[in-house]
Every structure is written in C-alpha cells, then in structure tokens.
PDB file of N, CA and C in Angstrom:
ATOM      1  N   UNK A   1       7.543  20.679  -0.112  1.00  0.00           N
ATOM      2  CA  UNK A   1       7.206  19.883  -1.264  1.00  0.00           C
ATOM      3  C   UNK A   1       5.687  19.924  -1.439  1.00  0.00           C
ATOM      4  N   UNK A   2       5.261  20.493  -2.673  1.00  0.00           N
ATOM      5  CA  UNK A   2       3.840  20.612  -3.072  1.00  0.00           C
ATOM      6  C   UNK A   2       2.933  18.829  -2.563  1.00  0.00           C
ATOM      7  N   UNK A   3       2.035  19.239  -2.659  1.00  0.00           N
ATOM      8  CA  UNK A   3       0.929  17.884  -2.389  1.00  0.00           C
ATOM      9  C   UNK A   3       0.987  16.691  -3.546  1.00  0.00           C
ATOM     10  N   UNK A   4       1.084  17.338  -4.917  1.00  0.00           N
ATOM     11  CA  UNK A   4       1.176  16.701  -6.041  1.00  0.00           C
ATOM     12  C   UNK A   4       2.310  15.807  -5.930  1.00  0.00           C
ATOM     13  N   UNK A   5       3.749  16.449  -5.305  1.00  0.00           N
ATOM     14  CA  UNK A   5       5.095  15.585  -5.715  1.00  0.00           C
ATOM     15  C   UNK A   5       4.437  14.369  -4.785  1.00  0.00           C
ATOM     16  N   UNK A   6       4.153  14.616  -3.209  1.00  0.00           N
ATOM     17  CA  UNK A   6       4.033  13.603  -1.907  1.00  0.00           C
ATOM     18  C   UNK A   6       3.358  12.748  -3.108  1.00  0.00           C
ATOM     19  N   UNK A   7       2.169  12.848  -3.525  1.00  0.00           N
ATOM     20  CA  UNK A   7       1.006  11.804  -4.326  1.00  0.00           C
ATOM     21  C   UNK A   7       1.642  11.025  -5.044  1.00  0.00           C
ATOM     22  N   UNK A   8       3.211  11.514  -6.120  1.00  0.00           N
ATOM     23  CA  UNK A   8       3.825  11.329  -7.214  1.00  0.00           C
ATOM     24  C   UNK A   8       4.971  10.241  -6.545  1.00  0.00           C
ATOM     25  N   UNK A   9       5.068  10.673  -5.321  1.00  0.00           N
ATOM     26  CA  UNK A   9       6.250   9.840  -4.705  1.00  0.00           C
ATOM     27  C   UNK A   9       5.426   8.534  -4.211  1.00  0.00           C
ATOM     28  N   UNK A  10       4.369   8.685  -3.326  1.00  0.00           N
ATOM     29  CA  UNK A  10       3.363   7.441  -3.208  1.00  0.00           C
ATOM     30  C   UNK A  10       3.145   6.405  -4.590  1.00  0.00           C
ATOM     31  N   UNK A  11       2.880   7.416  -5.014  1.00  0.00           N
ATOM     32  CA  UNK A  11       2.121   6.510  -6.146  1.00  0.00           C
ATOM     33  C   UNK A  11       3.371   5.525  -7.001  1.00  0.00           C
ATOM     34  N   UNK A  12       4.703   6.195  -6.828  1.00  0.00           N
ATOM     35  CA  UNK A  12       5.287   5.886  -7.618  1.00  0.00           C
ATOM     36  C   UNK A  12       5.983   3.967  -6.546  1.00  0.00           C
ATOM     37  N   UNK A  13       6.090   4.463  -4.924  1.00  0.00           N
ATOM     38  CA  UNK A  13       6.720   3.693  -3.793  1.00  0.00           C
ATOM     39  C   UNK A  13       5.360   2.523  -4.354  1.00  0.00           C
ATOM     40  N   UNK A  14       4.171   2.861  -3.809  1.00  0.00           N
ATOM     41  CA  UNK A  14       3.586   1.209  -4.584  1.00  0.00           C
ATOM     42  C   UNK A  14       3.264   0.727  -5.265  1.00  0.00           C
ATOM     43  N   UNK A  15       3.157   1.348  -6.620  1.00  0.00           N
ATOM     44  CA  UNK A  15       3.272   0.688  -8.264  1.00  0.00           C
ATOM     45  C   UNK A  15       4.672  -0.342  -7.591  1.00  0.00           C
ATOM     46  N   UNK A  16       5.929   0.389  -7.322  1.00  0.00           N
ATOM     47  CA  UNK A  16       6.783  -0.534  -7.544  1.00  0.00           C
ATOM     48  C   UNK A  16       6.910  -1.500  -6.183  1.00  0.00           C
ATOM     49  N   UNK A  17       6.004  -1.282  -4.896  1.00  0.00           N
ATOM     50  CA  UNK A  17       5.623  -2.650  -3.823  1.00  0.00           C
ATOM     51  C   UNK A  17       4.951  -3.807  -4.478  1.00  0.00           C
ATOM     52  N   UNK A  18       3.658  -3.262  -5.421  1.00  0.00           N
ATOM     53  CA  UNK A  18       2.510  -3.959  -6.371  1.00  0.00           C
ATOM     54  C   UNK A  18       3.272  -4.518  -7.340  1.00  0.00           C
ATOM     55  N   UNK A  19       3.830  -4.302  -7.778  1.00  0.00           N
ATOM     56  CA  UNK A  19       4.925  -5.261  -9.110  1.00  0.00           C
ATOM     57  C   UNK A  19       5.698  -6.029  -8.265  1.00  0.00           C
ATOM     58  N   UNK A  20       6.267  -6.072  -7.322  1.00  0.00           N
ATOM     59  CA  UNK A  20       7.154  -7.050  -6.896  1.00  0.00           C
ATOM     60  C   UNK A  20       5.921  -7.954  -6.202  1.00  0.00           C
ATOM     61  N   UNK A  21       4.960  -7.882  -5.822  1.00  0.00           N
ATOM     62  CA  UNK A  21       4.087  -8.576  -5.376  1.00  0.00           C
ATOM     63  C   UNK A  21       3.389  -9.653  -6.622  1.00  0.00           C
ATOM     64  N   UNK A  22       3.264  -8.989  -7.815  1.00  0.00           N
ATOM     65  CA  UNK A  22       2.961  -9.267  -8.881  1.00  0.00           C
ATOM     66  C   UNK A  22       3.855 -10.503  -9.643  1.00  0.00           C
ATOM     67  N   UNK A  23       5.309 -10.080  -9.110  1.00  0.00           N
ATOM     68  CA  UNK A  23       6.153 -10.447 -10.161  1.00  0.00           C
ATOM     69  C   UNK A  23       6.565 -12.241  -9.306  1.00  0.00           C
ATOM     70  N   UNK A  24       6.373 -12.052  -7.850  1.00  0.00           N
ATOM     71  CA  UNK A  24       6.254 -13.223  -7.228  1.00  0.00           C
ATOM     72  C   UNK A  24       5.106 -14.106  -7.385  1.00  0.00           C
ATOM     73  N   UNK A  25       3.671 -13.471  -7.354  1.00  0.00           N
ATOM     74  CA  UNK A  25       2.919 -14.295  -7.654  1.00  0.00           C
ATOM     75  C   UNK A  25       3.195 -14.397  -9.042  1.00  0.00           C
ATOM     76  N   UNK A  26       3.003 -14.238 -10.465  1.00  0.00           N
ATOM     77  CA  UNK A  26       3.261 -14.916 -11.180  1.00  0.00           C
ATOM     78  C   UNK A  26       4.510 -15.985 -11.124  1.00  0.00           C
ATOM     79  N   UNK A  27       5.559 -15.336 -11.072  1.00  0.00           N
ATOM     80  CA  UNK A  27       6.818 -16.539 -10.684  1.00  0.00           C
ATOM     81  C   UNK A  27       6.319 -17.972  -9.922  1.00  0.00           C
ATOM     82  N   UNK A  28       5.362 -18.166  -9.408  1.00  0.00           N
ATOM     83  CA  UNK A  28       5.166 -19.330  -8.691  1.00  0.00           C
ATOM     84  C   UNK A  28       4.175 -20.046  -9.848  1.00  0.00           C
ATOM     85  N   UNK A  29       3.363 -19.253 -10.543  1.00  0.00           N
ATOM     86  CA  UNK A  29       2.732 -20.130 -11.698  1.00  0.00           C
ATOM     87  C   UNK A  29       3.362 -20.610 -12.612  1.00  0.00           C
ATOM     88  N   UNK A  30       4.999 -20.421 -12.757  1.00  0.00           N
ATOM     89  CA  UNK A  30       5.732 -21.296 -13.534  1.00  0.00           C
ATOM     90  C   UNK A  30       6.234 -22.450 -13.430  1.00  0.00           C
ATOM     91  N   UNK A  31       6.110 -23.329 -14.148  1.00  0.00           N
ATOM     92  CA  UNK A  31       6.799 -24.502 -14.170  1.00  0.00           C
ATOM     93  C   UNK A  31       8.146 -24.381 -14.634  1.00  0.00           C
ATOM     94  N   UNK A  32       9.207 -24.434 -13.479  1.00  0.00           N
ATOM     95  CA  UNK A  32      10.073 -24.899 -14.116  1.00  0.00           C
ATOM     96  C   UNK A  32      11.196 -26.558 -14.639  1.00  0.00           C
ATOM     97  N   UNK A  33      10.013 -27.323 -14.299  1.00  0.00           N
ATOM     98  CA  UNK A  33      10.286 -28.539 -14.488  1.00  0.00           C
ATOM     99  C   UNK A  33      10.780 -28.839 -16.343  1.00  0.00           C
ATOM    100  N   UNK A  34      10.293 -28.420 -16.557  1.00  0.00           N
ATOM    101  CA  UNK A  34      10.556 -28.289 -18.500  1.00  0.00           C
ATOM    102  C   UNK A  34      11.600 -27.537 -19.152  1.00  0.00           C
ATOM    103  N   UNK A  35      12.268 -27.149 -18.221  1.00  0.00           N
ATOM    104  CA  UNK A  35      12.849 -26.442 -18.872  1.00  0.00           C
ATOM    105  C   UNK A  35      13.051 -24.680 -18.978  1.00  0.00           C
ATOM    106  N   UNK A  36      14.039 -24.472 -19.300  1.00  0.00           N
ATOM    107  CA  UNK A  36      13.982 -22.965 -19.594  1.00  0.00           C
ATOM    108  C   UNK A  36      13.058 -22.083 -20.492  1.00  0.00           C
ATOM    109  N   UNK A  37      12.916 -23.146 -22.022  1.00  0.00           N
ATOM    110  CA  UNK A  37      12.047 -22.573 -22.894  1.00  0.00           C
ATOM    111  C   UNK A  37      11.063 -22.587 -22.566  1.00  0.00           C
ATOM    112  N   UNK A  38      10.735 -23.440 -22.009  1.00  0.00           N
ATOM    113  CA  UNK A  38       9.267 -23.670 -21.539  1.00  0.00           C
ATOM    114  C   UNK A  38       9.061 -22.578 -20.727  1.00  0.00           C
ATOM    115  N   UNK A  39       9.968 -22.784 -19.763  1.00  0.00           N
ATOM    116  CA  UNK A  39       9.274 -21.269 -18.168  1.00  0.00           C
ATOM    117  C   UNK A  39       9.405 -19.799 -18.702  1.00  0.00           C
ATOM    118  N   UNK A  40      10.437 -20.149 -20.148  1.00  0.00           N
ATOM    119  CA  UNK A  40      10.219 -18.772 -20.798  1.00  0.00           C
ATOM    120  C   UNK A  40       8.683 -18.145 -21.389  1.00  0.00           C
ATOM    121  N   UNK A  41       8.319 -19.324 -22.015  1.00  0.00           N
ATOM    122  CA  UNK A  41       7.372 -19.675 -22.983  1.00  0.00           C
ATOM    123  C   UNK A  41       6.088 -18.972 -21.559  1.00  0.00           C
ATOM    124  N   UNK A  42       6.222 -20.064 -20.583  1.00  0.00           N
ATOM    125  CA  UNK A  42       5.175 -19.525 -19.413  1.00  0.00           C
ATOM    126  C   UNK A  42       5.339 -18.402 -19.219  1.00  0.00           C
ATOM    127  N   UNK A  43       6.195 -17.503 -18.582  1.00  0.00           N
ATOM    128  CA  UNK A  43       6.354 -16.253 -18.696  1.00  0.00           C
ATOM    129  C   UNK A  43       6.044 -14.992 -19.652  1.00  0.00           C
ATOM    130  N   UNK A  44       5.992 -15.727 -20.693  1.00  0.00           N
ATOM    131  CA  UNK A  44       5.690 -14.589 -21.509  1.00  0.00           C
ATOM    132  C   UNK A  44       4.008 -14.127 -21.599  1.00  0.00           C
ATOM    133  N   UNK A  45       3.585 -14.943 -21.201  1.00  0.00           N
ATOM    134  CA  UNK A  45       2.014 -15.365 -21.152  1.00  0.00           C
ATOM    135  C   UNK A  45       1.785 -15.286 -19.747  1.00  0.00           C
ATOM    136  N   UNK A  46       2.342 -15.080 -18.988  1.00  0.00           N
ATOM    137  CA  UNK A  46       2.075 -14.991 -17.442  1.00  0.00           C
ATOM    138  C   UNK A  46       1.300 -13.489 -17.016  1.00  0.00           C
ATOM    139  N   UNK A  47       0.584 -13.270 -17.178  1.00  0.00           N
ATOM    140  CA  UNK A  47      -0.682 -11.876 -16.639  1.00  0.00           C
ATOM    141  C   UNK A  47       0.497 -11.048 -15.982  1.00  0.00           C
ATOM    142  N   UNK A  48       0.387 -11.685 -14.759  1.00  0.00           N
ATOM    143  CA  UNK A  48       0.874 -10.944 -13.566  1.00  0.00           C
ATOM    144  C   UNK A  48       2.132 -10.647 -13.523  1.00  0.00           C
ATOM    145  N   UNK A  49       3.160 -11.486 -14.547  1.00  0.00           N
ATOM    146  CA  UNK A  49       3.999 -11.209 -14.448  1.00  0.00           C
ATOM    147  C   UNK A  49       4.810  -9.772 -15.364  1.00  0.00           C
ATOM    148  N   UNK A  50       3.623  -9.923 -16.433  1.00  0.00           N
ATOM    149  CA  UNK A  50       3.597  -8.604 -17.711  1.00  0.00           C
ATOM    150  C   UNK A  50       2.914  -7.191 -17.024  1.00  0.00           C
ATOM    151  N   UNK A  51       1.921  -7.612 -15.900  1.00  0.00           N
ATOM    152  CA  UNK A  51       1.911  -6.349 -15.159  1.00  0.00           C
ATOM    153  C   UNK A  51       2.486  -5.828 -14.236  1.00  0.00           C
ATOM    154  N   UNK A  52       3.744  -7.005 -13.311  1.00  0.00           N
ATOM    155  CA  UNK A  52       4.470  -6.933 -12.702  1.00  0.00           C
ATOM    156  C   UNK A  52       5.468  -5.543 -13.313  1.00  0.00           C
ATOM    157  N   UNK A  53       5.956  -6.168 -14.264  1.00  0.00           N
ATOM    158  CA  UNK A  53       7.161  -5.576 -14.702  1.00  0.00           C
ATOM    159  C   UNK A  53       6.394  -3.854 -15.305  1.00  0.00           C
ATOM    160  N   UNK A  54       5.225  -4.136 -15.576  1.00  0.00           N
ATOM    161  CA  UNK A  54       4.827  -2.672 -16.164  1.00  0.00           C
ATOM    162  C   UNK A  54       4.981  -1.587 -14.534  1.00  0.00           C
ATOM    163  N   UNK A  55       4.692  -2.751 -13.846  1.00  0.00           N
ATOM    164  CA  UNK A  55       4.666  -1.750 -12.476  1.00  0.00           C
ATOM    165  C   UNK A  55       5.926  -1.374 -11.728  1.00  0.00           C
ATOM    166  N   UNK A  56       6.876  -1.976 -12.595  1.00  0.00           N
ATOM    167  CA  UNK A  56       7.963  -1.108 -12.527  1.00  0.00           C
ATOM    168  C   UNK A  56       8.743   0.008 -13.317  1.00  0.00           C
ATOM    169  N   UNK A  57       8.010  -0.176 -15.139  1.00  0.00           N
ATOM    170  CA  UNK A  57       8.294   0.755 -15.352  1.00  0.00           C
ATOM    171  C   UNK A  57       7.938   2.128 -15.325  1.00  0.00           C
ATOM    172  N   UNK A  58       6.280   1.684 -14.449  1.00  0.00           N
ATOM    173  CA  UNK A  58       5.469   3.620 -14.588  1.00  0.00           C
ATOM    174  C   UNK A  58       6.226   4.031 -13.061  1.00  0.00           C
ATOM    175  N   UNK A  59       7.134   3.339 -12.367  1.00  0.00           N
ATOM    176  CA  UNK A  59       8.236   4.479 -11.248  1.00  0.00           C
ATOM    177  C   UNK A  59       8.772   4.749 -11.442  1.00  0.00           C
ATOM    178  N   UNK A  60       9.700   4.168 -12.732  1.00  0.00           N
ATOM    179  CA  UNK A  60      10.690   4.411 -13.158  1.00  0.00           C
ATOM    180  C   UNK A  60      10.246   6.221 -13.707  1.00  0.00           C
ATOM    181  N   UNK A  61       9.572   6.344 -14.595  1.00  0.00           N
ATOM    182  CA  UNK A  61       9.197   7.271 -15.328  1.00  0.00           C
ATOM    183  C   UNK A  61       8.806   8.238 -14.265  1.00  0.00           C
ATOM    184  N   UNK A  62       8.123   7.922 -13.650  1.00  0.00           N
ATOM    185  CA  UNK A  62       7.652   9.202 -11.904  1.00  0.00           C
ATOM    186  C   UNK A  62       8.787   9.844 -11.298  1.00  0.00           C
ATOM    187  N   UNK A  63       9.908   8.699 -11.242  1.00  0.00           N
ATOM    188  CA  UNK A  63      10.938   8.662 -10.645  1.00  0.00           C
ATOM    189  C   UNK A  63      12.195   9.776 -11.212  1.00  0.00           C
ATOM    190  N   UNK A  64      12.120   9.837 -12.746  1.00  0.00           N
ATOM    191  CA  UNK A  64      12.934  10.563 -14.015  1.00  0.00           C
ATOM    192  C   UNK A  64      12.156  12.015 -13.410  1.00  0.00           C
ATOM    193  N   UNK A  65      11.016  11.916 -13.365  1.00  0.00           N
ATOM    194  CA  UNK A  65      10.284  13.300 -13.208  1.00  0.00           C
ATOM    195  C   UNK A  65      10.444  14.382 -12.250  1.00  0.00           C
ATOM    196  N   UNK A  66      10.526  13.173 -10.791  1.00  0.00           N
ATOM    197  CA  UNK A  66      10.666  14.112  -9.680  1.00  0.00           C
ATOM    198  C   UNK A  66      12.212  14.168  -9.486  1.00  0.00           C
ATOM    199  N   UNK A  67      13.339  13.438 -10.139  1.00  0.00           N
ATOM    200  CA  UNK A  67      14.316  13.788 -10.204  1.00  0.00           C
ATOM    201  C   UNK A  67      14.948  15.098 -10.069  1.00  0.00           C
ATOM    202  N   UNK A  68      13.991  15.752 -11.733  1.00  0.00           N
ATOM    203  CA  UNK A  68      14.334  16.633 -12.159  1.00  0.00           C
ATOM    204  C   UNK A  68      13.593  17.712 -11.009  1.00  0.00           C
ATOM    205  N   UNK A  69      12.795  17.475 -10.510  1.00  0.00           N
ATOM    206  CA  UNK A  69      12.382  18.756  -9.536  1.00  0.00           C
ATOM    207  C   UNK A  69      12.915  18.362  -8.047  1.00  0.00           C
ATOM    208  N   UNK A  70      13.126  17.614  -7.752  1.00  0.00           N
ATOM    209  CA  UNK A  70      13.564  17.589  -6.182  1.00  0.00           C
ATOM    210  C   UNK A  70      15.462  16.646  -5.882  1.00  0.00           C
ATOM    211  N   UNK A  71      15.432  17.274  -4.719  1.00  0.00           N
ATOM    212  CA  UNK A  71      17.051  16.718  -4.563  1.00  0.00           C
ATOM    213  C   UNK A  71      16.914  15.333  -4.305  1.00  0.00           C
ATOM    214  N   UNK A  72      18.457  14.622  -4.698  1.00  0.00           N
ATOM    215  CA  UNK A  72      17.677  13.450  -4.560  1.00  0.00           C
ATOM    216  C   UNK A  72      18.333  12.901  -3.151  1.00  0.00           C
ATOM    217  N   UNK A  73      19.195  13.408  -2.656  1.00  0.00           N
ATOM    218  CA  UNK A  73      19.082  13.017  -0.687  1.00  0.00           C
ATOM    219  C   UNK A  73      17.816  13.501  -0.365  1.00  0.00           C
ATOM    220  N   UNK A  74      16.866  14.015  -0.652  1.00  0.00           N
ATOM    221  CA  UNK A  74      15.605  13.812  -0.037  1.00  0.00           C
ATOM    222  C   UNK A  74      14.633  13.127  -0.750  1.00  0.00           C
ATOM    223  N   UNK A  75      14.658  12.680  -2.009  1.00  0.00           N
ATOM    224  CA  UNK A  75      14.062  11.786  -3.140  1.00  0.00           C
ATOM    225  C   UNK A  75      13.872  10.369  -2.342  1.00  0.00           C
ATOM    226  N   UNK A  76      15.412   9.946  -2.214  1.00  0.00           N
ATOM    227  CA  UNK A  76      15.672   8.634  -2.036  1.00  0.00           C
ATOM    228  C   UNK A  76      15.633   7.930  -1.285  1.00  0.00           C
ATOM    229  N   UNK A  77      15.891   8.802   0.206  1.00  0.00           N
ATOM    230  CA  UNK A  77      15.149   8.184   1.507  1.00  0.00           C
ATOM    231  C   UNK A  77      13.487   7.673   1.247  1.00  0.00           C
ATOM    232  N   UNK A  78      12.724   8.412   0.730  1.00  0.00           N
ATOM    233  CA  UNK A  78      11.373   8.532   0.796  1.00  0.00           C
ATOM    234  C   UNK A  78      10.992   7.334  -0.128  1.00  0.00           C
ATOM    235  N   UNK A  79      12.017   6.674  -1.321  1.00  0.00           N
ATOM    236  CA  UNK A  79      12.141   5.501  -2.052  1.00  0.00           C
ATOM    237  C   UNK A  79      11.842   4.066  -0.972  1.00  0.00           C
ATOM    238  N   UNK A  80      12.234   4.583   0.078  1.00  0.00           N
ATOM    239  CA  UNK A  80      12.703   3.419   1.254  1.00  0.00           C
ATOM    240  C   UNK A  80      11.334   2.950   1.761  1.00  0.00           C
ATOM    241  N   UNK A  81      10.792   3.538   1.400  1.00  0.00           N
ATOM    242  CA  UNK A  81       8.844   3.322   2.114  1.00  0.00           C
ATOM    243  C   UNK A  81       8.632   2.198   1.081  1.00  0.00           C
ATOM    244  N   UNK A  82       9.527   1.762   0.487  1.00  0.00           N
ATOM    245  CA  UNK A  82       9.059   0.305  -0.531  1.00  0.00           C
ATOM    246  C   UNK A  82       9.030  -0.540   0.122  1.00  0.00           C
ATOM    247  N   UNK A  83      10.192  -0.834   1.282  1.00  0.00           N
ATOM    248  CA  UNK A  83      10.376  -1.511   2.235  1.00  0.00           C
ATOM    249  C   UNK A  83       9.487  -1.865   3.505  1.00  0.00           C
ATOM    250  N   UNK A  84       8.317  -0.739   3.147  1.00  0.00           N
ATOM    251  CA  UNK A  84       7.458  -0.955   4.016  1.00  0.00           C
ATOM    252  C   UNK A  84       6.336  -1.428   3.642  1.00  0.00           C
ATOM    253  N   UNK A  85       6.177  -1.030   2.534  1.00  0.00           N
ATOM    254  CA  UNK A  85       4.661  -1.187   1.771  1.00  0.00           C
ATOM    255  C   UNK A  85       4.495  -2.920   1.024  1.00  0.00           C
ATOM    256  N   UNK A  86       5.824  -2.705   1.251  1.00  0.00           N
ATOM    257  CA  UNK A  86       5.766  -4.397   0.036  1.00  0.00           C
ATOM    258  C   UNK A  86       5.426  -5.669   1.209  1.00  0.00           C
ATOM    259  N   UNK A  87       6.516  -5.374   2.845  1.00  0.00           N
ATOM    260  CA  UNK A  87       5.857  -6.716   3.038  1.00  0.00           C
ATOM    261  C   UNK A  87       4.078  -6.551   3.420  1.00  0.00           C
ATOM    262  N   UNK A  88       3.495  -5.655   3.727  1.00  0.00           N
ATOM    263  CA  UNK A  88       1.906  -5.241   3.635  1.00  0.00           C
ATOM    264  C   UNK A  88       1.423  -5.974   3.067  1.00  0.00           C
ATOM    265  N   UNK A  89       2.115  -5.510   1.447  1.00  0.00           N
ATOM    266  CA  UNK A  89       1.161  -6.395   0.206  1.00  0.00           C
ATOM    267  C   UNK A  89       1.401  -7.816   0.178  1.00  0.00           C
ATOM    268  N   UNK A  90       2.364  -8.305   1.212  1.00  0.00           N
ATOM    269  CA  UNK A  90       3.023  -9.405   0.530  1.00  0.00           C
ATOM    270  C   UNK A  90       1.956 -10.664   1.575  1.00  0.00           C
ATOM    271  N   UNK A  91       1.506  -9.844   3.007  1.00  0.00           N
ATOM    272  CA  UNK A  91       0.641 -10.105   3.979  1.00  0.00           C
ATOM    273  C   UNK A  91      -0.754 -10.209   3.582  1.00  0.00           C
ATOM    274  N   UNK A  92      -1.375  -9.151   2.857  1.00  0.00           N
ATOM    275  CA  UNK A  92      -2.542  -8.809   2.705  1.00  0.00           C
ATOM    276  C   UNK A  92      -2.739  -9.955   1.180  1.00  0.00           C
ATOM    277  N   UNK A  93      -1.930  -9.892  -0.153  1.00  0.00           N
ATOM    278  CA  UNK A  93      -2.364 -10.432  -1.059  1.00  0.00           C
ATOM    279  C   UNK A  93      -1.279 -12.134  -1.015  1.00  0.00           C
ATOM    280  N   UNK A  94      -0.759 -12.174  -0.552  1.00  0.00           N
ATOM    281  CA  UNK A  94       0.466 -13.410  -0.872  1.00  0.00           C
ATOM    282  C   UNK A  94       0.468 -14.474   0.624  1.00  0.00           C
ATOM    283  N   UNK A  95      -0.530 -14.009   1.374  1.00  0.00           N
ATOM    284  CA  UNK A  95      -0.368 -14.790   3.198  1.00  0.00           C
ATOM    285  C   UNK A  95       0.821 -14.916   3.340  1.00  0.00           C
ATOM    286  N   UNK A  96       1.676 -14.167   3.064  1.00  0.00           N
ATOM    287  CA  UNK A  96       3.078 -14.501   4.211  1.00  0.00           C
ATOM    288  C   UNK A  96       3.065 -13.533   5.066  1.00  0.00           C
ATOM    289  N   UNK A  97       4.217 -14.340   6.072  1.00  0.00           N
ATOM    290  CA  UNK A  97       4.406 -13.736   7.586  1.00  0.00           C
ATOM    291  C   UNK A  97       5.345 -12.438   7.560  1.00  0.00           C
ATOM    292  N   UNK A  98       5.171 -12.017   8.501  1.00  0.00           N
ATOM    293  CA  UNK A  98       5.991 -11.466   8.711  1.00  0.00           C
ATOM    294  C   UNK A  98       6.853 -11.072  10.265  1.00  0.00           C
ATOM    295  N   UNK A  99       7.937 -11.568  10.636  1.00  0.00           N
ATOM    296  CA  UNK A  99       8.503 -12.077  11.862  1.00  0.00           C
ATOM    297  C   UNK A  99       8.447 -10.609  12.736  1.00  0.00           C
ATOM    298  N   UNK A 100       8.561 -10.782  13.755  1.00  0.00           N
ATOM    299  CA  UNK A 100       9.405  -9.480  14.769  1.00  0.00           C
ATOM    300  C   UNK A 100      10.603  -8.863  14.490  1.00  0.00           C
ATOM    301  N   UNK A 101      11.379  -9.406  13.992  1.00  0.00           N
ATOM    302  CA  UNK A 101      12.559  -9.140  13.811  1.00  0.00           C
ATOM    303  C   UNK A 101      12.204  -8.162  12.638  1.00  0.00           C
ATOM    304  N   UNK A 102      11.863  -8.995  11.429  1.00  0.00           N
ATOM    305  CA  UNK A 102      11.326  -7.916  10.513  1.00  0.00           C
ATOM    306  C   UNK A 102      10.994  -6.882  10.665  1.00  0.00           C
ATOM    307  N   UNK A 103       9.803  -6.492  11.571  1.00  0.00           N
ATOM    308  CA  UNK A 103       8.787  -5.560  11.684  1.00  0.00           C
ATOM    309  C   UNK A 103       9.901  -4.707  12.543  1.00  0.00           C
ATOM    310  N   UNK A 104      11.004  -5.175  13.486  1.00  0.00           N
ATOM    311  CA  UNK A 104      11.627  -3.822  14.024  1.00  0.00           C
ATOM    312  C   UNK A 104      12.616  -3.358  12.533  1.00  0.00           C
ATOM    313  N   UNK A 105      13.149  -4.161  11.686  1.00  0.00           N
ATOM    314  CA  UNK A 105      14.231  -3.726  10.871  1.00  0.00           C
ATOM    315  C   UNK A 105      13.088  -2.475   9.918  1.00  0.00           C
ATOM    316  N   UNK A 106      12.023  -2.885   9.802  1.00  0.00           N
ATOM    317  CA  UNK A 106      10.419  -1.932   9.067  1.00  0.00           C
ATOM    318  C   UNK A 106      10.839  -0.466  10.215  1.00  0.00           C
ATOM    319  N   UNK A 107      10.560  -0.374  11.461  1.00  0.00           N
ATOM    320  CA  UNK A 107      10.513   0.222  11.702  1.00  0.00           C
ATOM    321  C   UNK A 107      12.260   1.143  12.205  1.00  0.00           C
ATOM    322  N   UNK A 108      13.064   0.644  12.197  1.00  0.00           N
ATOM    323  CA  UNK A 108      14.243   1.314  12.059  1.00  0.00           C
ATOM    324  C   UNK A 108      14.501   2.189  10.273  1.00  0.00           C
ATOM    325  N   UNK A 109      13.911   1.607   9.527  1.00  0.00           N
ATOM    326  CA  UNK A 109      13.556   2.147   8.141  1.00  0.00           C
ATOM    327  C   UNK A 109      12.452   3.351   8.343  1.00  0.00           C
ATOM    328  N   UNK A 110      11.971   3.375   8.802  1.00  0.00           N
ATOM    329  CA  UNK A 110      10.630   4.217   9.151  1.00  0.00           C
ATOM    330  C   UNK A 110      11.360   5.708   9.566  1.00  0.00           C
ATOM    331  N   UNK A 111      12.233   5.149  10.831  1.00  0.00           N
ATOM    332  CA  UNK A 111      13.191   6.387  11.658  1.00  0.00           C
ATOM    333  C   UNK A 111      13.669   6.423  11.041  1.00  0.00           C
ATOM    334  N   UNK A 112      14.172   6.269  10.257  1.00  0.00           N
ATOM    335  CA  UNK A 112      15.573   6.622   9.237  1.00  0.00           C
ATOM    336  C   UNK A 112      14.999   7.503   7.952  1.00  0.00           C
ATOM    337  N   UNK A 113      13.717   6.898   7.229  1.00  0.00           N
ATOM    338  CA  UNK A 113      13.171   8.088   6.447  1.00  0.00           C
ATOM    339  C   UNK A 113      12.709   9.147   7.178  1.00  0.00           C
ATOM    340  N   UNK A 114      12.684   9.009   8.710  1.00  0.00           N
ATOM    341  CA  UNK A 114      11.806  10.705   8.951  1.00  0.00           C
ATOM    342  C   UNK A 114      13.137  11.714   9.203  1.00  0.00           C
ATOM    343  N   UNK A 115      14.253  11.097  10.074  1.00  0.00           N
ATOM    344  CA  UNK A 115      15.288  11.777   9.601  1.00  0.00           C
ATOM    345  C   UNK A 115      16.177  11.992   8.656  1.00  0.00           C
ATOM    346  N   UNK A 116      16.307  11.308   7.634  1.00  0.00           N
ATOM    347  CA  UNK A 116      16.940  11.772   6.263  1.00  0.00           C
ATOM    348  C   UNK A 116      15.624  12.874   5.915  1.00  0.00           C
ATOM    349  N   UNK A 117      14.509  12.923   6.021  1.00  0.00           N
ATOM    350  CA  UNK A 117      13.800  13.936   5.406  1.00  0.00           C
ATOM    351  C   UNK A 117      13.601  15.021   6.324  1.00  0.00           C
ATOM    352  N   UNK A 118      14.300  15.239   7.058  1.00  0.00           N
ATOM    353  CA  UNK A 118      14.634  16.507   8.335  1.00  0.00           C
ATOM    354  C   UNK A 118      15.946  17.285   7.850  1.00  0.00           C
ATOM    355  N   UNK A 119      16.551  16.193   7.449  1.00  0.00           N
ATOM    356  CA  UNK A 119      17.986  16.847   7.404  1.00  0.00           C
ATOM    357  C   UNK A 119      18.314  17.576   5.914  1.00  0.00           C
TER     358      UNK A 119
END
C-alpha cells in the first residue's frame, strides 16, 4: 500500500476519533432541562458539535475513496485504530480516565489489526 493511502487511512481514523471527541464535548454544553426544542435549538448553534459531525463526514468521503482502491478485509481492520486514538483524545482533550482493563481490551485491538493486516 502506497504512503499516500497509509496518510488517507490516518487521516481519515482521526477526523473521525476528533468528531466523536467533538461531538461529546459539545453534547455536554446542552441544556437539556428545557426541553427538546430548546437542546435542539442549542445544538444547532453548538460549534463543536457542527464540527463534530463535519468530522465525520470528511471519513466518510476518504473512506468511499480508498474503498474503491483497496480490499476492504484489509480496509477495515485498519478502521479499528479509532478505538485507539479516540480514548487518547478523550485523555488528552476531555480528562477522562482510562482503566486497565480498557487499555488491555486497546491493546488486544492493536494485535488484532496487525494480524488481520498480515493475513
């Protein structure tokens, strides 16, 4: 796999770690004490939450791309590095923890993308 796809597959695994990071921190600036219209109303106006969701649709589109050039039993394992990257962001920008238990289920994900991408 050329250097460009690896970059295309990165880029595409934390746009969509960074939007779910996004899409939680905004979610907590809502009130939902008011109501639905209201947390709608907040939402629509919510920053993070309008870049949240954009940061899921530029993988989506990466995702259509390398489709078309690579198989996707080897595509989709390599999807799985979301699982790694997100609780990172979720540590680094959001202060949450992250347990032992976690960090081995991270790293049984880890073994599992290096052999789906062997095989």
């Amino acid at each position: 796999m050329s250097l460009a796809y690896w970059l295309l597959v990165f880029l595409g695994v934390f746009l969509s770690s960074l939007g779910s990071i996004l899409l939680k921190a905004g979610a907590t600036k809502i009130d939902h004490q008011q109501g639905i219209f209201s947390a709608a109303f907040q939402a629509a106006f919510e920053w993070r939450l309008q870049l949240g969701v954009l940061m899921y649709i530029v993988p989506v589109i990466i995702w259509i791309y390398l489709l078309k050039k690579l198989d996707i039993t080897f595509l989709q394992p390599l999807f799985s590095l979301v699982y790694i990257i997100t609780p990172i962001l979720a540590i680094a920008y959001l202060g949450e923890s992250v347990s032992y238990i976690k960090w081995t289920g991270i790293a049984i994900i880890l073994v599992g993308i290096y052999v789906t991408s062997k095989g």
